[in-house]
N, C-alpha and C. Protein backbone atom coordinates (compact mmCIF):
# COMPACT_ATOMS: atom_id res chain seq x y z
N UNK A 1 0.83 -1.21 0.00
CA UNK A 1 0.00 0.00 0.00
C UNK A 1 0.86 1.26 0.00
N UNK A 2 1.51 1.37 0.54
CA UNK A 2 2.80 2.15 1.09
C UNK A 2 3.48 2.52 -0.81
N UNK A 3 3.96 1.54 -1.29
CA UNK A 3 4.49 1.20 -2.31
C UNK A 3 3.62 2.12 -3.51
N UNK A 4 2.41 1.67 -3.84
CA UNK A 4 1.39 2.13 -4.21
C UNK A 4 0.83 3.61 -4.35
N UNK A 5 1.32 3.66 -2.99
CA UNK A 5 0.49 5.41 -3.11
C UNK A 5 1.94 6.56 -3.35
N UNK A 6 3.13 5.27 -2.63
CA UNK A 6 4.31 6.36 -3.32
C UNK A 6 4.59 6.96 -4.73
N UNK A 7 3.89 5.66 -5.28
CA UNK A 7 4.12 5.51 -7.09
C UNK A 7 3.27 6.54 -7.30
N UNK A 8 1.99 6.48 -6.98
CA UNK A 8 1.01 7.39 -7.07
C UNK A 8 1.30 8.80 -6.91
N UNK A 9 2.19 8.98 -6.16
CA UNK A 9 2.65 10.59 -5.69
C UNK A 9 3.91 10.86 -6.68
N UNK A 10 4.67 9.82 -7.30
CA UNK A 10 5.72 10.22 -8.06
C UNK A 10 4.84 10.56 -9.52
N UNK A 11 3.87 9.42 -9.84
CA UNK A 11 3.31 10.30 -11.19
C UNK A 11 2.81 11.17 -10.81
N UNK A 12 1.88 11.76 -10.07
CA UNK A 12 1.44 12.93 -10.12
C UNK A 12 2.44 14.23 -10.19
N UNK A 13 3.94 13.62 -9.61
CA UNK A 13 4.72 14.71 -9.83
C UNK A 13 5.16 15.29 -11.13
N UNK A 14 4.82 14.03 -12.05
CA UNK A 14 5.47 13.89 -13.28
C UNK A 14 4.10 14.59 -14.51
N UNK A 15 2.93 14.35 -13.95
CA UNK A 15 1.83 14.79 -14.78
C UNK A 15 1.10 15.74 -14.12
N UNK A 16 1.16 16.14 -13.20
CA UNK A 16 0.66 17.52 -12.19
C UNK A 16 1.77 18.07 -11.32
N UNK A 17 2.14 18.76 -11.53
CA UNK A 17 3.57 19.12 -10.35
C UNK A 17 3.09 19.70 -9.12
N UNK A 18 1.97 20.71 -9.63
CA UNK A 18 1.31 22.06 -8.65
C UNK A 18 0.46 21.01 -8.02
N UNK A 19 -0.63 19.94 -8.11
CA UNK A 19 -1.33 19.12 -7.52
C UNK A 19 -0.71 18.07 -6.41
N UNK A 20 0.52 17.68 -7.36
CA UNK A 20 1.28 16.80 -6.40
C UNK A 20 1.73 17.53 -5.28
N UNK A 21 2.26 18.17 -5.15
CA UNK A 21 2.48 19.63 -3.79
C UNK A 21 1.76 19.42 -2.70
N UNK A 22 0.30 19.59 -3.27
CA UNK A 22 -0.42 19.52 -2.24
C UNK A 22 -0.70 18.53 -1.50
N UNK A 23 -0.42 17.21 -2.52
CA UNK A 23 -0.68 16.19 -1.89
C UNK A 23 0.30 15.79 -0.95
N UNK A 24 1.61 16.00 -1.57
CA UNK A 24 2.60 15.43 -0.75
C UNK A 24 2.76 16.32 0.88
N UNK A 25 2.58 17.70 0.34
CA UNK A 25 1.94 18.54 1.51
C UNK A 25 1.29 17.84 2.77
N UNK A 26 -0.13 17.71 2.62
CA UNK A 26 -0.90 16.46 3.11
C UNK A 26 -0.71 15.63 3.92
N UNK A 27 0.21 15.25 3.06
CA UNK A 27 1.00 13.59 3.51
C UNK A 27 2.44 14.10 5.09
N UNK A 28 2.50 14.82 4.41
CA UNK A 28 3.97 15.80 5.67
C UNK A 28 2.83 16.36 7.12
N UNK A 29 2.09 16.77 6.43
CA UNK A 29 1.20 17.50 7.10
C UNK A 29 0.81 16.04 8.22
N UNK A 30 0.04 15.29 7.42
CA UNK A 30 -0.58 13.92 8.51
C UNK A 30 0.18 13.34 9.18
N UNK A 31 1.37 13.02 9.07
CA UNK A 31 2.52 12.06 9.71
C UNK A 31 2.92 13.57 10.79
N UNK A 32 3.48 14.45 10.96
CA UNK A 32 3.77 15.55 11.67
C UNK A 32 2.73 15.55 12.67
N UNK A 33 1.80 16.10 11.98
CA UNK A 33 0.28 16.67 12.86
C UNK A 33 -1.08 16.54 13.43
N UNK A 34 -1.36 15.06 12.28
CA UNK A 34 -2.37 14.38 12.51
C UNK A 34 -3.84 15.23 11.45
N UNK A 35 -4.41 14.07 11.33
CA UNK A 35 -5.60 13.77 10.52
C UNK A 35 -5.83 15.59 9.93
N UNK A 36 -6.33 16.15 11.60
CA UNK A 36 -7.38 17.41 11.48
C UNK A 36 -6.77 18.80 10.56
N UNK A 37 -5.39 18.70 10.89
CA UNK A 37 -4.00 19.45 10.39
C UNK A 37 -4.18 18.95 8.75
N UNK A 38 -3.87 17.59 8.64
CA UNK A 38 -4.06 17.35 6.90
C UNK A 38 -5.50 17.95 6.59
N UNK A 39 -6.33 17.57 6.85
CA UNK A 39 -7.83 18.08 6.26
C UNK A 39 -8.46 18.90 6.11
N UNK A 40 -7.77 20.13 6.61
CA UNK A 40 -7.69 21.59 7.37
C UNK A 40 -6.81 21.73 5.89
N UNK A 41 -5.60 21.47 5.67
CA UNK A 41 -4.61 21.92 4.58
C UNK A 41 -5.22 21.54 3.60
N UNK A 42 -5.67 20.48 3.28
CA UNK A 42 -6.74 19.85 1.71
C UNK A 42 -7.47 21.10 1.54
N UNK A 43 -8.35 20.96 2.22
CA UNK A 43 -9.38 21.73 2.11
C UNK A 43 -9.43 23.44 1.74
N UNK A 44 -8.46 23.85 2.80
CA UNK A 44 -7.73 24.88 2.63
C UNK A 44 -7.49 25.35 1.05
N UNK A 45 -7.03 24.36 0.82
CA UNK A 45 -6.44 24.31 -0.80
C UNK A 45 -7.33 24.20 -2.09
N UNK A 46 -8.34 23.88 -1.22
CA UNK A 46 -9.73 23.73 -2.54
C UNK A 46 -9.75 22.54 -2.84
N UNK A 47 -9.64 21.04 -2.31
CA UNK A 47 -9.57 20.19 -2.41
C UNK A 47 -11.57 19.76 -1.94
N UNK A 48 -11.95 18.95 -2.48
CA UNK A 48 -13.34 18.37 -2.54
C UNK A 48 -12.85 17.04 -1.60
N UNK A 49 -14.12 16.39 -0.99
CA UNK A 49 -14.04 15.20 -0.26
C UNK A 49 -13.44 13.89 -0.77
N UNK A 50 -13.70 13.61 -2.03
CA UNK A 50 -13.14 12.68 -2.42
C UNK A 50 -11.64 12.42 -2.80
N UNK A 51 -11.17 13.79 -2.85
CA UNK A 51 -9.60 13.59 -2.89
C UNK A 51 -9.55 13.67 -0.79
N UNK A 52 -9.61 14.16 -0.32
CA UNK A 52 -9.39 14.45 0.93
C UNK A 52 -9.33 13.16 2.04
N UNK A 53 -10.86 12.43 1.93
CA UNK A 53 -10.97 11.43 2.67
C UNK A 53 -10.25 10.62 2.28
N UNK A 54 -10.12 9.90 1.24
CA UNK A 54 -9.36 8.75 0.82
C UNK A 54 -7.65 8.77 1.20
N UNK A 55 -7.37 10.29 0.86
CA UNK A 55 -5.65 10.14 0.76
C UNK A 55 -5.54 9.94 2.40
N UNK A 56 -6.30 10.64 3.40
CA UNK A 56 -6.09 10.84 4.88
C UNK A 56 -6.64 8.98 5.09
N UNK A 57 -7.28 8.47 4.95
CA UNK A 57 -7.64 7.10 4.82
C UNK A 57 -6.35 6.65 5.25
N UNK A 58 -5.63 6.42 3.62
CA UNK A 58 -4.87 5.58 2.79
C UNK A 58 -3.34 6.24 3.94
N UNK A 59 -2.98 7.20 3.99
CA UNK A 59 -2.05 7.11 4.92
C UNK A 59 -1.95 6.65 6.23
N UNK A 60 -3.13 7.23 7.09
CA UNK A 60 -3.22 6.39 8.11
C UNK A 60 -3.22 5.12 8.41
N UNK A 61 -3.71 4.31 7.46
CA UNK A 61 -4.28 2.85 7.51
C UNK A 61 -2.08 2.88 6.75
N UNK A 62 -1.76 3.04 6.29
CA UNK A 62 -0.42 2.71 6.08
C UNK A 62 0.29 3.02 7.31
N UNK A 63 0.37 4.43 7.62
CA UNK A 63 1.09 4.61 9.47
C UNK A 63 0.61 3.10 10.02
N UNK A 64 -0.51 2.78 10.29
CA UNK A 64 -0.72 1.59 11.62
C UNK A 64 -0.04 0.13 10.88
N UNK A 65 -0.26 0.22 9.80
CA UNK A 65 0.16 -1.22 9.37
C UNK A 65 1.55 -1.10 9.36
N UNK A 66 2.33 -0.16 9.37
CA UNK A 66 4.15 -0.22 9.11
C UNK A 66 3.92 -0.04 10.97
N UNK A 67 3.59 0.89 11.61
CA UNK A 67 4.51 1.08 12.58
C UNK A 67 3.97 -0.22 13.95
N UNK A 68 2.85 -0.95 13.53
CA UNK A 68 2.52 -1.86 15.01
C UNK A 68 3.61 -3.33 14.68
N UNK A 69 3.37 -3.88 13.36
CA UNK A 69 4.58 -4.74 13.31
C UNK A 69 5.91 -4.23 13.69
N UNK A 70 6.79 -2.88 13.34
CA UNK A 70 7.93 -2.52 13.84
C UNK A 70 7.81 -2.53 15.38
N UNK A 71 7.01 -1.84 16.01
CA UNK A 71 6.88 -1.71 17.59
C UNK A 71 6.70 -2.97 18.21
N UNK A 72 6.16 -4.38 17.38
CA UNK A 72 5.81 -5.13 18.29
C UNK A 72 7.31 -5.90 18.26
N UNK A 73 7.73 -5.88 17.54
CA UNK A 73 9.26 -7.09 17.09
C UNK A 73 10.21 -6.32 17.81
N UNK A 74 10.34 -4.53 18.03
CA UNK A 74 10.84 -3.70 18.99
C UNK A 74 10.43 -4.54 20.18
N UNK A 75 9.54 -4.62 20.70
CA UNK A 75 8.78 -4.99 21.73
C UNK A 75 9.44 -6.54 22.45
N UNK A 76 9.40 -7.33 21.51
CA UNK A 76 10.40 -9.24 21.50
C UNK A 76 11.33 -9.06 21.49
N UNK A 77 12.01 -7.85 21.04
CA UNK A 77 13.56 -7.61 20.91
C UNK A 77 13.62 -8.21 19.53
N UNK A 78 13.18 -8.55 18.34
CA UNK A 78 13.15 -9.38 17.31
C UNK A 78 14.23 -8.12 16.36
N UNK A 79 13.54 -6.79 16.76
CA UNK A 79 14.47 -5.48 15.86
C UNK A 79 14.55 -4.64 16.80
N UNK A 80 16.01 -3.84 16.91
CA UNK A 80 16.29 -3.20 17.80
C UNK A 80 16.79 -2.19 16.36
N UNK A 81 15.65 -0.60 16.89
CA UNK A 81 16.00 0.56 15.88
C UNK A 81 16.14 1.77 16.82
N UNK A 82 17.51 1.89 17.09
CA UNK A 82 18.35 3.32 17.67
C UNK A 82 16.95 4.69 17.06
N UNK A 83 17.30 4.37 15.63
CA UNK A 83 16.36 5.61 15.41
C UNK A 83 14.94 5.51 15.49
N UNK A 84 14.07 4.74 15.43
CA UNK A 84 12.94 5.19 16.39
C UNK A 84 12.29 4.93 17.73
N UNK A 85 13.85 4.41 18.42
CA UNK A 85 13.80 3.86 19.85
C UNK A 85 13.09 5.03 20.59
N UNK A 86 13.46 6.80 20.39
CA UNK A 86 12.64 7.12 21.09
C UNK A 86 10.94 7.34 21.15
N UNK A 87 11.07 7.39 19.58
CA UNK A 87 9.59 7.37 18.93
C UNK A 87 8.91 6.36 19.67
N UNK A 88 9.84 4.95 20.13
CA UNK A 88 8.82 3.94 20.49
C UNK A 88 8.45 4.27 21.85
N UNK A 89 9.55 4.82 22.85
CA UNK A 89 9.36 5.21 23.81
C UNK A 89 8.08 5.79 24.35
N UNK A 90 8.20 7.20 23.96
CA UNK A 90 7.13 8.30 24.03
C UNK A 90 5.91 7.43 23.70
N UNK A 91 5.51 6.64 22.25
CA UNK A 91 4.61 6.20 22.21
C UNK A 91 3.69 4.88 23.61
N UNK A 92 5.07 4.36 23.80
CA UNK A 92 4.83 3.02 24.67
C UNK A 92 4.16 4.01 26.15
N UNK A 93 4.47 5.17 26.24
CA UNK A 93 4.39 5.81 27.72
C UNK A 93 2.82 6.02 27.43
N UNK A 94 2.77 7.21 26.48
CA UNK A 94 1.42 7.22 26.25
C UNK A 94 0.24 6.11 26.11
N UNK A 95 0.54 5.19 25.97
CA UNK A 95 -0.18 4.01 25.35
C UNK A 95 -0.29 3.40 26.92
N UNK A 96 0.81 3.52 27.97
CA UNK A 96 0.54 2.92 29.21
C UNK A 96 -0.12 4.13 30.25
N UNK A 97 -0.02 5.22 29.87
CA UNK A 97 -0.42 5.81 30.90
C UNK A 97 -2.57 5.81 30.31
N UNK A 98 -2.60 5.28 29.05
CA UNK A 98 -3.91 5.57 28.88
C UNK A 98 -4.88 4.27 29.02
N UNK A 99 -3.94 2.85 29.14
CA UNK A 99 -4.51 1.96 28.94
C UNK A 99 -5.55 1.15 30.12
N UNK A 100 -5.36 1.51 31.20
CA UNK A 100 -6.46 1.07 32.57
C UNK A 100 -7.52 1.94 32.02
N UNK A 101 -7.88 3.25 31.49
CA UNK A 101 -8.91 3.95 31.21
C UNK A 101 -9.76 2.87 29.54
N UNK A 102 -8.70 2.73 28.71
CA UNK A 102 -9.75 1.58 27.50
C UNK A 102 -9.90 0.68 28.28
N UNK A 103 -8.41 -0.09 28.97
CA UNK A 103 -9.34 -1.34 29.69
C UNK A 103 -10.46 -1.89 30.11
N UNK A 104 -11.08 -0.84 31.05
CA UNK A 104 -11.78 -0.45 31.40
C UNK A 104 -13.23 -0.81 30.56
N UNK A 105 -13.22 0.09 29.58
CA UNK A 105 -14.28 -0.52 28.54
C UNK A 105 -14.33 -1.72 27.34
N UNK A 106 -13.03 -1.59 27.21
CA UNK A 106 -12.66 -3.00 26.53
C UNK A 106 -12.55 -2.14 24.96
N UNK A 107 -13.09 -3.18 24.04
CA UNK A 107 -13.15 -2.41 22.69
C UNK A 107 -13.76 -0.84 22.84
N UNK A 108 -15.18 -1.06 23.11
CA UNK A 108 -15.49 0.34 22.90
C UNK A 108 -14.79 1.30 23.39
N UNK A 109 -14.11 1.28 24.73
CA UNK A 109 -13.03 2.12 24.81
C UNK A 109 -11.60 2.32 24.00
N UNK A 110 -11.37 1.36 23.60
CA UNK A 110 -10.13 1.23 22.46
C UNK A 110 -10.61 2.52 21.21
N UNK A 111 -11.98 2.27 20.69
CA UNK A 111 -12.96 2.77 19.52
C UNK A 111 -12.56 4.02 20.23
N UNK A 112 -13.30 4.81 20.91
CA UNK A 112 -12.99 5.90 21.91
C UNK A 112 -12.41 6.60 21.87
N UNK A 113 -11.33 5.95 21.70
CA UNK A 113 -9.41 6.45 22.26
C UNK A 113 -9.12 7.03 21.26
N UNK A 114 -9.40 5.91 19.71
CA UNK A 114 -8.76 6.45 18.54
C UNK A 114 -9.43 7.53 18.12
N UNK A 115 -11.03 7.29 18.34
CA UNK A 115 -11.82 8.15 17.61
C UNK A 115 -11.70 10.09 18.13
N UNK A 116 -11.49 10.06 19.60
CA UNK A 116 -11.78 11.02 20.38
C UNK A 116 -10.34 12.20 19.75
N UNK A 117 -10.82 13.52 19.32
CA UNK A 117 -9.40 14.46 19.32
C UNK A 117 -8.47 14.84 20.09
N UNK A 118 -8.13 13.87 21.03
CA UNK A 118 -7.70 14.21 22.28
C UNK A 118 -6.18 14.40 21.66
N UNK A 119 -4.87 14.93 22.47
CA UNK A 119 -3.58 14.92 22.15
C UNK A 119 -3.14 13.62 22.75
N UNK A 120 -2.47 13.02 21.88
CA UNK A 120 -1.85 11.82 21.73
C UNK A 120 -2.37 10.78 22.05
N UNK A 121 -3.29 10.96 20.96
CA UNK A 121 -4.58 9.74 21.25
C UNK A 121 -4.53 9.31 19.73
N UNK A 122 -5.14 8.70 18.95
CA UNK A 122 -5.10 8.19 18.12
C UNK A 122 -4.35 6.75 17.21
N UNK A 123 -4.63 6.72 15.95
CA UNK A 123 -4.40 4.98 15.85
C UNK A 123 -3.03 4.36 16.01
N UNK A 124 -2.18 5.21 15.86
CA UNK A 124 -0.52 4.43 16.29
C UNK A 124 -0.82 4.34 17.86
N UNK A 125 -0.92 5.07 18.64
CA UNK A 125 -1.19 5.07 20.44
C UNK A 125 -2.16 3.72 20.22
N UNK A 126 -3.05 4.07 19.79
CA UNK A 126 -4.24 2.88 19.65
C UNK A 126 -4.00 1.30 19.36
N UNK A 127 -3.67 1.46 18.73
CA UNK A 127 -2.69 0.01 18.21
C UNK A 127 -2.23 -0.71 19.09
N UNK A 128 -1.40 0.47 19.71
CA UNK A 128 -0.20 -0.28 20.94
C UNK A 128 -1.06 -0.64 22.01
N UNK A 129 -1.64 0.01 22.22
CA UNK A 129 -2.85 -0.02 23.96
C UNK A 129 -3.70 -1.33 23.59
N UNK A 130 -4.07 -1.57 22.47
CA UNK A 130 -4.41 -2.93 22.22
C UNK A 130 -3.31 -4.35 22.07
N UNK A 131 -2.37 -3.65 21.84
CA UNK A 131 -1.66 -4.88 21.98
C UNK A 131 -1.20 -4.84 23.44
N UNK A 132 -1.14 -3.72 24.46
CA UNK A 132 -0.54 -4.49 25.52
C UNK A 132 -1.93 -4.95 26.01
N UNK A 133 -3.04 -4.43 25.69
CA UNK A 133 -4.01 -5.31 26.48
C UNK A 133 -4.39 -7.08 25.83
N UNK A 134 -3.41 -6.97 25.18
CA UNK A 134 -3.39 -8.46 24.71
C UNK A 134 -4.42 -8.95 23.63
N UNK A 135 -4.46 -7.62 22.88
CA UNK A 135 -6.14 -8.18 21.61
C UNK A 135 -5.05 -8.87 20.66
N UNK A 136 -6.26 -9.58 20.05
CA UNK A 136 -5.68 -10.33 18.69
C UNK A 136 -5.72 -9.40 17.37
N UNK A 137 -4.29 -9.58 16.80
CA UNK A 137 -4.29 -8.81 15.83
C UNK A 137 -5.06 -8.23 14.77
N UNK A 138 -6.01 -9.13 14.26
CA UNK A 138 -7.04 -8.86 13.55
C UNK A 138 -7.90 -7.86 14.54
N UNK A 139 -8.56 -7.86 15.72
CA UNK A 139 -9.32 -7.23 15.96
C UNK A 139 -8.61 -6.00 16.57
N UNK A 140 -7.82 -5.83 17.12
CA UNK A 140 -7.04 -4.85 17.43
C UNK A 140 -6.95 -3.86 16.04
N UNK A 141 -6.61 -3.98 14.79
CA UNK A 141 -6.07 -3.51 13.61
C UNK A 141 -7.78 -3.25 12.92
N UNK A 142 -8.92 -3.96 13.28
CA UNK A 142 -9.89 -4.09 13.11
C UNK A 142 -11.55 -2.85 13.53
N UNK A 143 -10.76 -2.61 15.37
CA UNK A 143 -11.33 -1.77 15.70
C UNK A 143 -10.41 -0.37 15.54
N UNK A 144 -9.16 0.03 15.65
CA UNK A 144 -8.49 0.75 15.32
C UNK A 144 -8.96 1.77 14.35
N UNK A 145 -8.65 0.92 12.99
CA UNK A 145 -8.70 1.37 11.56
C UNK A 145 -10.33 2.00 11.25
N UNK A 146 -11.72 0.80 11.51
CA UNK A 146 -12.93 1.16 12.31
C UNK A 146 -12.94 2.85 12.36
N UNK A 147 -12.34 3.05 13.79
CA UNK A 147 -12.19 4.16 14.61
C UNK A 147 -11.09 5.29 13.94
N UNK A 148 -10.37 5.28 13.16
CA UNK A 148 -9.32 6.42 12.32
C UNK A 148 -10.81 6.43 11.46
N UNK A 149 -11.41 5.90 10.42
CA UNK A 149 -12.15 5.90 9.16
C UNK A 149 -13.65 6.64 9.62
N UNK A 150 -13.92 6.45 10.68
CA UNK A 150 -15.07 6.95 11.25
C UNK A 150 -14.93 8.51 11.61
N UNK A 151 -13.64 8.82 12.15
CA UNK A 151 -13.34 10.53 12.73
C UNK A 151 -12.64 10.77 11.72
N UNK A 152 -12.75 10.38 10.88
CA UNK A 152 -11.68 11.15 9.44
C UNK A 152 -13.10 11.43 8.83
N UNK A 153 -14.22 10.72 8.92
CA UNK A 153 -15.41 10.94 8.36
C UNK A 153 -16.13 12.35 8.74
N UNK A 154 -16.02 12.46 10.06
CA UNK A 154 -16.71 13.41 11.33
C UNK A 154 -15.73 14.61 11.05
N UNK A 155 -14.30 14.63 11.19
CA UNK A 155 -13.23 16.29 10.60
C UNK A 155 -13.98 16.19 9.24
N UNK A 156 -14.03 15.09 8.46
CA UNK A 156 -14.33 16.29 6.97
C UNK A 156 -15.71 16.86 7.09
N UNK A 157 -17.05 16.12 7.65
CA UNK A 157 -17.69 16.98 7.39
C UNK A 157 -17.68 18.22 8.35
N UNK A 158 -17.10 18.13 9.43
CA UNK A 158 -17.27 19.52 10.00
C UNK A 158 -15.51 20.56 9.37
N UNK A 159 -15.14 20.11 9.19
CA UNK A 159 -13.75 21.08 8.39
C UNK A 159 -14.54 21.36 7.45
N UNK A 160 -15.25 20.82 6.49
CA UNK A 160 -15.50 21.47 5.60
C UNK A 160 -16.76 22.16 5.98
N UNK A 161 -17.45 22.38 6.23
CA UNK A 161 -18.26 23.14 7.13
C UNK A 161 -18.31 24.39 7.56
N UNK A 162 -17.29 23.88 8.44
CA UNK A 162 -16.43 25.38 8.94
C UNK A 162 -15.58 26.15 7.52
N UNK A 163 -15.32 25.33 6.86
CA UNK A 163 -14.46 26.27 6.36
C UNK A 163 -15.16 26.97 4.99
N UNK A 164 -16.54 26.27 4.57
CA UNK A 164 -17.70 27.46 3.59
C UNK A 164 -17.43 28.05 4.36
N UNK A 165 -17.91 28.17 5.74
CA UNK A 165 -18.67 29.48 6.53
C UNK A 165 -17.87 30.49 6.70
N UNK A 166 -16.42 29.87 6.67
CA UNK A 166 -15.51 30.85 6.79
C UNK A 166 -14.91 31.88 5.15
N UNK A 167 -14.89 30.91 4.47
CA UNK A 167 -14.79 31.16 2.99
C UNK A 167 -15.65 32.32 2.83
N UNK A 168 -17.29 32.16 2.84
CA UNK A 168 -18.06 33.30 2.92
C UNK A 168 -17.83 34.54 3.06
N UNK A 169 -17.40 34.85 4.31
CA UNK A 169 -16.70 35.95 4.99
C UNK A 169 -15.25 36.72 4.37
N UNK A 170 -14.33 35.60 3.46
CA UNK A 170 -13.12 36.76 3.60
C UNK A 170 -12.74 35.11 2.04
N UNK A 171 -12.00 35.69 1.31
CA UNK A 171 -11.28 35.01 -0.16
C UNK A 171 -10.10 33.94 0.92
N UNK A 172 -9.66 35.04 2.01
CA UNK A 172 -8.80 34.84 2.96
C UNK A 172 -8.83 34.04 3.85
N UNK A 173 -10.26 33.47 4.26
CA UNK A 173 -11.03 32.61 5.42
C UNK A 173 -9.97 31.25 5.34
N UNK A 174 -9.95 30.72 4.43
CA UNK A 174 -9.29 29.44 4.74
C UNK A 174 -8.11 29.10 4.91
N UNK A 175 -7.12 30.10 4.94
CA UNK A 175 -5.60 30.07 4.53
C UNK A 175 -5.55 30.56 6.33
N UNK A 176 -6.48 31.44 6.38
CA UNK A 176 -6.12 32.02 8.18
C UNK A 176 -7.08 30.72 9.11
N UNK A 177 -7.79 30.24 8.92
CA UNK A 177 -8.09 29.23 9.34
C UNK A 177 -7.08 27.75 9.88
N UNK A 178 -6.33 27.78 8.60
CA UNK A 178 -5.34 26.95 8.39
C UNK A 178 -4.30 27.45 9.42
N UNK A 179 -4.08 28.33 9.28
CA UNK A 179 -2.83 29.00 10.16
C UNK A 179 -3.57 28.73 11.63
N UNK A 180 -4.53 29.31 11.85
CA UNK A 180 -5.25 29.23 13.53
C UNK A 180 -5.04 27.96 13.96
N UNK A 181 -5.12 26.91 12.90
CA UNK A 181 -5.58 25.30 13.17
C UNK A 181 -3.92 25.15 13.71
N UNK A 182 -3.13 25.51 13.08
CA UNK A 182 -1.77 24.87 12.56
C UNK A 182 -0.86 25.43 14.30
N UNK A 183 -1.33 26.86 14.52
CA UNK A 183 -1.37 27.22 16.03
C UNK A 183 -1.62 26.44 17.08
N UNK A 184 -2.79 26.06 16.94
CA UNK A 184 -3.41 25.47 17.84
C UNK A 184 -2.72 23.64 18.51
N UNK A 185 -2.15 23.27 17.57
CA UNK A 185 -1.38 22.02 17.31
C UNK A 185 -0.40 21.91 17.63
N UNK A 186 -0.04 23.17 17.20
CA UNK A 186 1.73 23.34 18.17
C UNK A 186 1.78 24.00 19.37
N UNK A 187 0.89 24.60 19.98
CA UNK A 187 0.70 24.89 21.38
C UNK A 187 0.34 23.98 22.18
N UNK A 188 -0.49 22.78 21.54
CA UNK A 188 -0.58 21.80 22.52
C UNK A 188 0.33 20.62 22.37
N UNK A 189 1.35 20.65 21.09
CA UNK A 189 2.83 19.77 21.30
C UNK A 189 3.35 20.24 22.24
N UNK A 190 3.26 21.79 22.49
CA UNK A 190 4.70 22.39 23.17
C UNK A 190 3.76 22.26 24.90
N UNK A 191 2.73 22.50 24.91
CA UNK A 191 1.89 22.43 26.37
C UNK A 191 2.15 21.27 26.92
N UNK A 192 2.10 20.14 26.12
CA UNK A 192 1.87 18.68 26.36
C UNK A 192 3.65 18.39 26.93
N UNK A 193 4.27 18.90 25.87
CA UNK A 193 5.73 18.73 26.31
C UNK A 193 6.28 19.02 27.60
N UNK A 194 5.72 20.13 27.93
CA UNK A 194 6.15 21.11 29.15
C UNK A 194 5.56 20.25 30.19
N UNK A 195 4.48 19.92 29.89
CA UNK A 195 3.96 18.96 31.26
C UNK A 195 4.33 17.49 31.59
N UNK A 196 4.97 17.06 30.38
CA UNK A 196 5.47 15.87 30.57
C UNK A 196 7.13 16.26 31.39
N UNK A 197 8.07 17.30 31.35
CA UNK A 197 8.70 17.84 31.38
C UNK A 197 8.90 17.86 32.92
N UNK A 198 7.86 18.60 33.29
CA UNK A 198 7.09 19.26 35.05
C UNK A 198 7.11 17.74 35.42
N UNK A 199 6.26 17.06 35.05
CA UNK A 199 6.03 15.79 35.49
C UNK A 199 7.32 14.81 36.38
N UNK A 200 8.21 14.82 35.57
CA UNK A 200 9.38 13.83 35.30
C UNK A 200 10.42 14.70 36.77
């Protein structure tokens, strides 16, 4: 899949240059910032639902399928990777400090976790919190993916939403929108940081 959508992004470079931009944009944008940040920038851009949902889909559902096999063989000791040892870290903390709260509900809390906009919640965290609670891979990867496809459903229609209403008002509405969003994301990396920081 991975393979696939890369190819996909190299022709478009080759038969749309200005289109591919955005996409690859997108794609920087989702892995960095998450879902609301990419869909916020699509949209931004004049992008319609059907380019929007699918590409935010198709990456996510690629993030969980590359990074829960790497984390779990991290996990057996099967691969030991210096460079995203801390990535696994941070993730494994988050994933334990949230997991008595899904426990708790079992799947529907797993569903919850991914679905909810919370900071550092979503389907890579999600993944892992199911595997230490010991789900089977299929359903773990099952309710997960579920839960990314469902709130990728819920940001577009309200991003796009918000962002007629804002369009209305100013040629300018969506580009400062974008910026407000793009604010808002990095104040709560840097908030979230500081408190993990205080914490320790």
């Amino acid at each position: 899949m991975a393979f696939i959508f890369a190819s996909w992004l190299a022709i478009k470079m080759l038969t749309s240059p200005e289109e591919s931009q955005v996409f690859i944009g997108m794609t920087a944008t989702e892995i960095m910032f998450g879902r609301a940040a990419a869909m916020a920038f699509g949209y931004s851009l004049g992008l319609e639902h059907t380019l929007v949902i699918p590409i935010c889909m198709i990456i996510e559902t690629i993030l969980v399928l590359l990074f829960y096999p790497l984390f779990v063989f991290s996990w057996r000791h099967l691969i030991v990777t210096n460079l995203l040892k801390k990535v696994f870290e941070r993730i494994k903390k988050a994933a334990e400090a949230n997991k008595d709260k899904v426990q708790k509900y079992g799947v529907i809390g797993l569903f919850a976790f991914v679905w909810f906009p919370f900071w550092m919640t979503g389907p890579v965290v999600g993944c892992v919190i199911g595997f230490l609670l010991g789900m089977r891979v299929w359903l773990n990867m099952a309710v997960v993916l579920t839960a990314t496809y469902t709130a990728i459903l819920g940001w577009a229609l309200f991003l796009r939403h918000l962002h007629e209403r804002v369009a209305s008002y100013s040629s300018y509405g969506a580009m400062a929108l974008m910026g407000l969003l793009f604010i808002i994301i990095v104040l709560g990396y840097l908030l979230n940081k500081t408190f993990r920081e205080n914490k320790k």
